[in-house]
Protein backbone atom coordinates (compact mmCIF):
# COMPACT_ATOMS: atom_id res chain seq x y z
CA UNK A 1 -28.14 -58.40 51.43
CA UNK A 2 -24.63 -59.28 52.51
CA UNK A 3 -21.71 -57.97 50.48
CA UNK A 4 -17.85 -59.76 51.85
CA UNK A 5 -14.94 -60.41 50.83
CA UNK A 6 -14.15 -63.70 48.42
CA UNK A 7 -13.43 -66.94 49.91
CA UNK A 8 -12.70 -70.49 49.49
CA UNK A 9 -16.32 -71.20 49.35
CA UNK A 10 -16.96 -69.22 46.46
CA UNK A 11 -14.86 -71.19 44.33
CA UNK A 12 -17.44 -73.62 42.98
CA UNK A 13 -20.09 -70.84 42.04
CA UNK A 14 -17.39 -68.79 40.59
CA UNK A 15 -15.90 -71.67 38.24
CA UNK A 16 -19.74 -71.98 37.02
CA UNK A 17 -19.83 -68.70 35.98
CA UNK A 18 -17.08 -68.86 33.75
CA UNK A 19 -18.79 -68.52 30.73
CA UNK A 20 -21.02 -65.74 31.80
CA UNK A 21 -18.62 -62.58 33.10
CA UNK A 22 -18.52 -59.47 31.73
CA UNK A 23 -14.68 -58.05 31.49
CA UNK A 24 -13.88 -54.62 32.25
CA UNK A 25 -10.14 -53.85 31.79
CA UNK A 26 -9.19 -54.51 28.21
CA UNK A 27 -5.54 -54.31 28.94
CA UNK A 28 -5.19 -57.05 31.16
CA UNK A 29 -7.93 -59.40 29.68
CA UNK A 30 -5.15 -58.66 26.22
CA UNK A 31 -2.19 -58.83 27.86
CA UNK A 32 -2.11 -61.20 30.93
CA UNK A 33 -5.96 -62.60 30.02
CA UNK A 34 -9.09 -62.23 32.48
CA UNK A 35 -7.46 -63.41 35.60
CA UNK A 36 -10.69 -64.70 36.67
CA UNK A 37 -10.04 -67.68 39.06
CA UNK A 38 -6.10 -66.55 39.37
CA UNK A 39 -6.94 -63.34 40.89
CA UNK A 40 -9.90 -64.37 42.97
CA UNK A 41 -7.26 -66.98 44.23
CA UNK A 42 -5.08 -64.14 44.93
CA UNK A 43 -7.60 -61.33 46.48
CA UNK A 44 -7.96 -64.18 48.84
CA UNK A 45 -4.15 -65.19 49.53
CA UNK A 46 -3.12 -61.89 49.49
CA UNK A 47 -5.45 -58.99 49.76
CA UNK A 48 -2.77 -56.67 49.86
CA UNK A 49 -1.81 -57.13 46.52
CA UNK A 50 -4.14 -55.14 45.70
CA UNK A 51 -7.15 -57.31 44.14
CA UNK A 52 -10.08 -57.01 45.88
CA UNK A 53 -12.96 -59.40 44.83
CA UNK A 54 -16.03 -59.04 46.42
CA UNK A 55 -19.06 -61.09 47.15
CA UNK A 56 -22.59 -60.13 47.36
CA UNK A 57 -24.87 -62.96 48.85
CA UNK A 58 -28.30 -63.27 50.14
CA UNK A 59 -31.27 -64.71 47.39
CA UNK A 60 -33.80 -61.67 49.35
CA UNK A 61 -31.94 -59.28 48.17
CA UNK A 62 -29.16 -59.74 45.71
CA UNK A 63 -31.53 -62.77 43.50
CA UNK A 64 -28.19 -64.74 42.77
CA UNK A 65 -24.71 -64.47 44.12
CA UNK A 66 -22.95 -61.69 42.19
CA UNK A 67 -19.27 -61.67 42.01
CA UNK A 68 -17.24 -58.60 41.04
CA UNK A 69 -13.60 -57.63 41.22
CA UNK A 70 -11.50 -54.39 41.06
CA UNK A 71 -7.80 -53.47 41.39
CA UNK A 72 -5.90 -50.68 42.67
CA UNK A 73 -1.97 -50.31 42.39
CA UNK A 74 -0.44 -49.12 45.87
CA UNK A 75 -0.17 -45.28 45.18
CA UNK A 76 -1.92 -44.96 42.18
CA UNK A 77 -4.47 -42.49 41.30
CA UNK A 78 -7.14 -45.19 40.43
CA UNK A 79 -8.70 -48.16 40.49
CA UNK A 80 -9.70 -50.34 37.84
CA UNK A 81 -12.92 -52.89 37.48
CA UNK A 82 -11.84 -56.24 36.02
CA UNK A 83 -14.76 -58.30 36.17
CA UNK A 84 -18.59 -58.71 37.46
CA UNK A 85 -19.93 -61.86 36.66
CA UNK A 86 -22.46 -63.61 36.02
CA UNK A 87 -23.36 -61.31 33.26
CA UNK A 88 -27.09 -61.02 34.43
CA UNK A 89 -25.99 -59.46 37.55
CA UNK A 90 -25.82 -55.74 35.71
CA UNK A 91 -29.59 -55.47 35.65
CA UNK A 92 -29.99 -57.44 39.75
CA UNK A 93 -31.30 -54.80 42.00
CA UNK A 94 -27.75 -55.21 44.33
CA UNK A 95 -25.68 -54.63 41.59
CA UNK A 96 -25.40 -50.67 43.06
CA UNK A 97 -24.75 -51.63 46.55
CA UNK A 98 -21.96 -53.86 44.64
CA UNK A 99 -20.34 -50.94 42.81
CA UNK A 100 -20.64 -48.99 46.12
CA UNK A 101 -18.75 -51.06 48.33
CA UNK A 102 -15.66 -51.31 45.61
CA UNK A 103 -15.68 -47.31 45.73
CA UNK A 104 -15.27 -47.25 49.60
CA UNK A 105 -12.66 -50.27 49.54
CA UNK A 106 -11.21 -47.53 46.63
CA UNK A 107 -11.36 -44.58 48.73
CA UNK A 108 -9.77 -45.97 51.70
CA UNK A 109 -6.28 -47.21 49.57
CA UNK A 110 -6.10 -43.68 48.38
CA UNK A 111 -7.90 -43.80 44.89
CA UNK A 112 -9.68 -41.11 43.48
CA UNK A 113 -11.70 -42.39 40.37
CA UNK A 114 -12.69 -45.90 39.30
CA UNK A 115 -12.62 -46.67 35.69
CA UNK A 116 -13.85 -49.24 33.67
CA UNK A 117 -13.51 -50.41 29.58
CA UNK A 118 -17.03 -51.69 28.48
CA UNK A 119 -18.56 -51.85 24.84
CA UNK A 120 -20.50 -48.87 23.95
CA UNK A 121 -23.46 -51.01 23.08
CA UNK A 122 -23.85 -53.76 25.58
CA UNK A 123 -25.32 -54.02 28.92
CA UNK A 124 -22.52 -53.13 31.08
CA UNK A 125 -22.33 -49.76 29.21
CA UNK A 126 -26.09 -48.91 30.33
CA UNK A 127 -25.95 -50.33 33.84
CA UNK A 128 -22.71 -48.47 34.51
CA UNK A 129 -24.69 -45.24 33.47
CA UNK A 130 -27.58 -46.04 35.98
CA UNK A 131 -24.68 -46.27 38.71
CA UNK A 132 -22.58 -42.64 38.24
CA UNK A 133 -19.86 -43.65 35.15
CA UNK A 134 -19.57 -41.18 32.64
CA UNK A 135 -17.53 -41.46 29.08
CA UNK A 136 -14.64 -39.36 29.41
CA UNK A 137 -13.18 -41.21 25.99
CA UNK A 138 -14.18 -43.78 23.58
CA UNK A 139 -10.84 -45.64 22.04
CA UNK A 140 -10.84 -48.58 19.44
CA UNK A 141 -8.08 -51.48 19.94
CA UNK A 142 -6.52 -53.03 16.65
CA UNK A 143 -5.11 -56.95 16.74
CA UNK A 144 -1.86 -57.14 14.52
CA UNK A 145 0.38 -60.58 14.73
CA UNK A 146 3.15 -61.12 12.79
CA UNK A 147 5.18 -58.65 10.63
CA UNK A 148 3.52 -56.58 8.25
CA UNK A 149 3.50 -57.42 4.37
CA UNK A 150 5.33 -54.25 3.67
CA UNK A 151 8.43 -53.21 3.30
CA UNK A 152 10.07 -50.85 6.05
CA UNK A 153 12.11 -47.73 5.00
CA UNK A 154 14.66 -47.74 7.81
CA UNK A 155 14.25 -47.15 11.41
CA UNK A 156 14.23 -43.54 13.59
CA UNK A 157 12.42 -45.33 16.92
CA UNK A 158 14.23 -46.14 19.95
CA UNK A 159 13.81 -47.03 23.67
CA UNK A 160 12.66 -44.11 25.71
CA UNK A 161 14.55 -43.08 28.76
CA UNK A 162 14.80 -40.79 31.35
CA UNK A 163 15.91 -37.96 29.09
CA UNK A 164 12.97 -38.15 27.04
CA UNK A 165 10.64 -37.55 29.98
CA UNK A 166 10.11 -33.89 29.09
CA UNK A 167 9.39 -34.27 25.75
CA UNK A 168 7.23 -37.12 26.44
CA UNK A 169 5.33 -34.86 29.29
CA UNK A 170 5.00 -31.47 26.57
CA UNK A 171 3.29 -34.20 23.83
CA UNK A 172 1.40 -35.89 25.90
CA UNK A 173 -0.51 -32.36 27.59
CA UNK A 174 -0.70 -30.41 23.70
CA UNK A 175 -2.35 -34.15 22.35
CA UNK A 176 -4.83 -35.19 25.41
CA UNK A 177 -7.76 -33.28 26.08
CA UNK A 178 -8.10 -31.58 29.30
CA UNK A 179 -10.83 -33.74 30.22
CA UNK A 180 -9.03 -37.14 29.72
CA UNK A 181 -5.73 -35.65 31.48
CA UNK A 182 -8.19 -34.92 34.80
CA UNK A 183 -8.52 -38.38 34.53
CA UNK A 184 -4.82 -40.20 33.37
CA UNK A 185 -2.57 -37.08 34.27
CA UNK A 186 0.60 -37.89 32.71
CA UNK A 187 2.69 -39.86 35.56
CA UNK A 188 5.80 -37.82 35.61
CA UNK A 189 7.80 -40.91 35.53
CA UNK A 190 10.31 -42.50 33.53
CA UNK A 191 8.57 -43.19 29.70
CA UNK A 192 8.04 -46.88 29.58
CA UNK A 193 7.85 -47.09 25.34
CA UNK A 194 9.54 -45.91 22.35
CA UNK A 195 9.97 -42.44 21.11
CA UNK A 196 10.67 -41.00 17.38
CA UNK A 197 12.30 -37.74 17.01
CA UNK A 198 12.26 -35.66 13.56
CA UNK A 199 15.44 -33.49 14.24
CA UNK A 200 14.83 -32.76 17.65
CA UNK A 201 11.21 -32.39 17.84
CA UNK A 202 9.55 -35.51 19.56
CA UNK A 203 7.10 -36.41 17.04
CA UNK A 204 5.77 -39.56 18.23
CA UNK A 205 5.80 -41.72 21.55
CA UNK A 206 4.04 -45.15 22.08
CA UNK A 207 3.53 -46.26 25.57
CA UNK A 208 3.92 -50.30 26.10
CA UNK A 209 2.56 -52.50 28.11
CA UNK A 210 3.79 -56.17 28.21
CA UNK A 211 2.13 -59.67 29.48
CA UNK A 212 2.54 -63.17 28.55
CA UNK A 213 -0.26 -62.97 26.47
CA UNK A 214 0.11 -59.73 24.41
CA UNK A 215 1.72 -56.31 24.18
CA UNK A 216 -0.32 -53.01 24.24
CA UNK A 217 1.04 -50.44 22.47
CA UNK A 218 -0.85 -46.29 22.97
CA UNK A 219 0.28 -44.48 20.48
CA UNK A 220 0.59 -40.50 21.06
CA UNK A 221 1.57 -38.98 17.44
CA UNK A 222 2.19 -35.14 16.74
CA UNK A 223 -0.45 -34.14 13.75
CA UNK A 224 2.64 -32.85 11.64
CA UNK A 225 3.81 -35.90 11.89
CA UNK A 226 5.17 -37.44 8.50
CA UNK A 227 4.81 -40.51 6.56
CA UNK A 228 2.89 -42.23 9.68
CA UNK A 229 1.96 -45.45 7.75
CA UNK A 230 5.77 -45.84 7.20
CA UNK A 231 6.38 -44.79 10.86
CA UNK A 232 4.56 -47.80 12.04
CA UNK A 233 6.53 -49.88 9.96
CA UNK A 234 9.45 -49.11 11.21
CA UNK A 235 8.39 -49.32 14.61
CA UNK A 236 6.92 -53.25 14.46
CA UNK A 237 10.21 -55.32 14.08
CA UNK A 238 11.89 -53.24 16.50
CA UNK A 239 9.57 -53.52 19.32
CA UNK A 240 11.61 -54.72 22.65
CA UNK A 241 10.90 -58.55 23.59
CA UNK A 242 8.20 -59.15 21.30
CA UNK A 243 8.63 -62.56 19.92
CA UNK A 244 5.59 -63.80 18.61
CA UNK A 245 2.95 -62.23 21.19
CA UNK A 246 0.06 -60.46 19.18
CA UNK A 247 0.32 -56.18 19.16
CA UNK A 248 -2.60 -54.36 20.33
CA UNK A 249 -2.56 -50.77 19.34
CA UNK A 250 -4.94 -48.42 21.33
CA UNK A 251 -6.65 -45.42 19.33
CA UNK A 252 -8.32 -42.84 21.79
CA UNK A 253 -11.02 -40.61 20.10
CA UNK A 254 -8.81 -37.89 19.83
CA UNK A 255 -5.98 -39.61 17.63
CA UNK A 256 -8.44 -41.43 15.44
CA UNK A 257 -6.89 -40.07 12.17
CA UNK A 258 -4.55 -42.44 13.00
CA UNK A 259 -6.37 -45.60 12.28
CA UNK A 260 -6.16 -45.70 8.22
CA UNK A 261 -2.66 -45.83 8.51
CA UNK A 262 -3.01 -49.28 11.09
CA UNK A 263 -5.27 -50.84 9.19
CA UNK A 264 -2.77 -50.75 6.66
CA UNK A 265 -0.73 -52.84 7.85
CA UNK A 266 -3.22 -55.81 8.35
CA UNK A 267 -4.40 -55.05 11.54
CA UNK A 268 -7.95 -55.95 12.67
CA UNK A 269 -10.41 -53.63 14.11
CA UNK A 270 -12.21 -54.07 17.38
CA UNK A 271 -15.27 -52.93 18.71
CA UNK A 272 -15.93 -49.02 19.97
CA UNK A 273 -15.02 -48.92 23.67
CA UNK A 274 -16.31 -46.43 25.85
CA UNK A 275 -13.70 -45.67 28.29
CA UNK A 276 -15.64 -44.55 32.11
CA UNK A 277 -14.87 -43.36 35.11
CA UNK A 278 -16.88 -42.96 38.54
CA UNK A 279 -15.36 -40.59 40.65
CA UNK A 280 -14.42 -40.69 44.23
CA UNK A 281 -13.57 -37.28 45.23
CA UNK A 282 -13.92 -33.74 43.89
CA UNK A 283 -11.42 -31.43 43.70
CA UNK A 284 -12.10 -28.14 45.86
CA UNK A 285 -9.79 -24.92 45.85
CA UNK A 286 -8.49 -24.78 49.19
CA UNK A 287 -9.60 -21.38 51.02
CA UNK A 288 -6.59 -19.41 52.63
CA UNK A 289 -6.86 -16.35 54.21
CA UNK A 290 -4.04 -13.58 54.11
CA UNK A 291 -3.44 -11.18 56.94
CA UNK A 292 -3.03 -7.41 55.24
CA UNK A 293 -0.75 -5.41 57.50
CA UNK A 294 -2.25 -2.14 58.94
CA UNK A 295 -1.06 0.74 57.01
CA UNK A 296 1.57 2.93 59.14
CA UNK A 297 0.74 0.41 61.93
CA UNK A 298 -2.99 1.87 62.83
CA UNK A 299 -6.33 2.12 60.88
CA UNK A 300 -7.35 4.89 58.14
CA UNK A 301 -9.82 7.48 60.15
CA UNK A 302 -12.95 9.44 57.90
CA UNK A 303 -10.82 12.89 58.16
CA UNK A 304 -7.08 13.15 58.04
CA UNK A 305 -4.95 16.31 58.78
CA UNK A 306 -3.67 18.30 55.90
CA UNK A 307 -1.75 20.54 56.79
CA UNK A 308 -1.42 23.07 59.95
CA UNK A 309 -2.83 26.49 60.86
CA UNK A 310 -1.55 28.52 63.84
CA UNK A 311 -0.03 25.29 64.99
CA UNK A 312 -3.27 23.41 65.16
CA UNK A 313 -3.79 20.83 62.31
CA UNK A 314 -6.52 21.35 59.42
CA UNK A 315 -8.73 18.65 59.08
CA UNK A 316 -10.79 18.32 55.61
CA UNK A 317 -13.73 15.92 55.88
CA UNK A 318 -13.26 13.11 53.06
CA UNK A 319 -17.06 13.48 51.27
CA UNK A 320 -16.13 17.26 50.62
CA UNK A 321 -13.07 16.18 49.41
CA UNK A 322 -14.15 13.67 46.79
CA UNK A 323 -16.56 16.54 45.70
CA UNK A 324 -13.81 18.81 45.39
CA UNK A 325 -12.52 15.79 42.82
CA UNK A 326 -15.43 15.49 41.03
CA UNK A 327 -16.56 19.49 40.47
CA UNK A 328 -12.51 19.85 39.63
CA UNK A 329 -12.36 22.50 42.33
């Protein structure tokens, strides 16, 4: 078995597996679309973009040539699988060794978990399983385009900025479970969305994402939250640079009371995603060891001088002392 890095002569066999890849990263198949033969291209050009595809080859060992692909933003946390294809690669024997070699091309740029979007009742979910992902959240993904057929009450939503990064930090850690947050801690920088405030309580903040193809919207909404179905209206017609690219609106697990209130307003309901992640490294409490200072600047003896007799000190041994303390003596 021979796993390497994509090159020109893998163009032809990946153009004939178009049709039969399994996508992993549901944001950029909606946003930008799968980037199949556009990011091969680039892994290639310019592996330090960040896209590294990755060939396995040899018919002993891998069956077929298996094709799989993963990115990793300089400095970020994670990495990301976009695609394995063909789709009966998941159940070939080298599909491990596959998985393997994107965790130590991972590792080495820095990241510290690989994550991947998959349906929870295909194929990819179970042979991700068999190779160490684990749920950590399942989240549904709702299609609106156009305007809804509703009328809006007025508008409270703006553009976040800088001085809503506190706000945005304390909703974000009392919504997210702890579990999810060891996974996507919040990023500490500048909100990238739009925030509603009820007085000046941040109620609700959704985090954007745009691409040429779609915008996905996250949603993080306070449960005393008012009037959310009227919320949402508000929010669609003011949405920054929209034009007429489809919304997709991202409900995690933990904010599903959310989705009557989407569906609402037209939009269509997508499958149950498991979100996964494989990680790379485990946290360990650093050991440190403190230095006491020596009391008085020497070491406590058995017996210690009491007082003074004739000029010669009085020593009291310590075991009849502590029985003096317990008979009360």
């Amino acid at each position: 078995m021979t796993i390497r890095p994509f090159d020109w002569r893998d163009f032809p066999v990946l153009q004939r597996y178009r049709g039969q890849s399994v996508f992993l990263d549901t944001i950029l198949v909606l946003t930008r679309g799968p980037m199949l033969m556009s990011g091969a291209l680039l892994s290639f050009l310019a592996p330090q973009a960040g896209i590294i595809t990755s060939v396995c080859s040899g018919r002993d060992d891998c069956g077929q040539t298996l094709i799989g692909q993963v990115m990793h933003s300089p400095g970020s946390q994670f990495a990301h699988l976009t695609f394995v294809t063909p789709d009966e690669a998941l159940d070939a024997p080298a599909f491990p060794a596959l998985l393997d070699d994107f965790v130590v091309i991972s590792g080495e740029r820095g990241a510290f978990r690989l994550l991947a979007d998959v349906d929870d009742r295909s194929r990819a979910f179970e042979a991700l399983r068999r190779s160490g992902f684990a749920i950590y959240s399942r989240q549904r993904v709702w299609q609106l385009t156009g305007q809804p057929a509703v009328e809006r009450t007025g508008n409270s939503w703006r553009v976040a900025n800088g001085e809503d990064t506190i706000p945005v930090r304390s909703l974000y850690n009392n919504l997210v479970p702890g579990l999810v947050q060891q996974v996507e801690p919040f990023s500490g920088s500048r909100p990238q969305g739009m925030v509603y405030y009820q007085g000046d309580n941040l109620i609700a903040y959704i985090e954007l994402k745009y691409g040429h193809r779609g915008i996905w919207g996250q949603p993080f909404v306070h449960p005393d939250a008012e009037d959310i179905p009227e919320r949402f209206v508000d929010l669609l017609p003011h949405l920054p640079y929209r034009g007429s690219r489809p919304l997709y609106l991202c409900v995690r697990s933990y904010q599903s009371w959310l989705e009557p209130a989407i569906e609402n307003l037209g939009a269509e309901a997508g499958p149950l995603q498991a979100v996964m992640v494989k990680h790379l490294a485990l946290p360990q409490k650093a050991a440190r060891m403190f230095a006491l200072p020596a009391l008085e600047g020497g070491h406590p003896e058995i017996s210690a001088p009491m007082g003074m007799a004739g000029g010669s000190p009085i020593e009291i041994d310590a075991s009849l002392m502590a029985s003096f303390t317990e008979t009360g003596e």
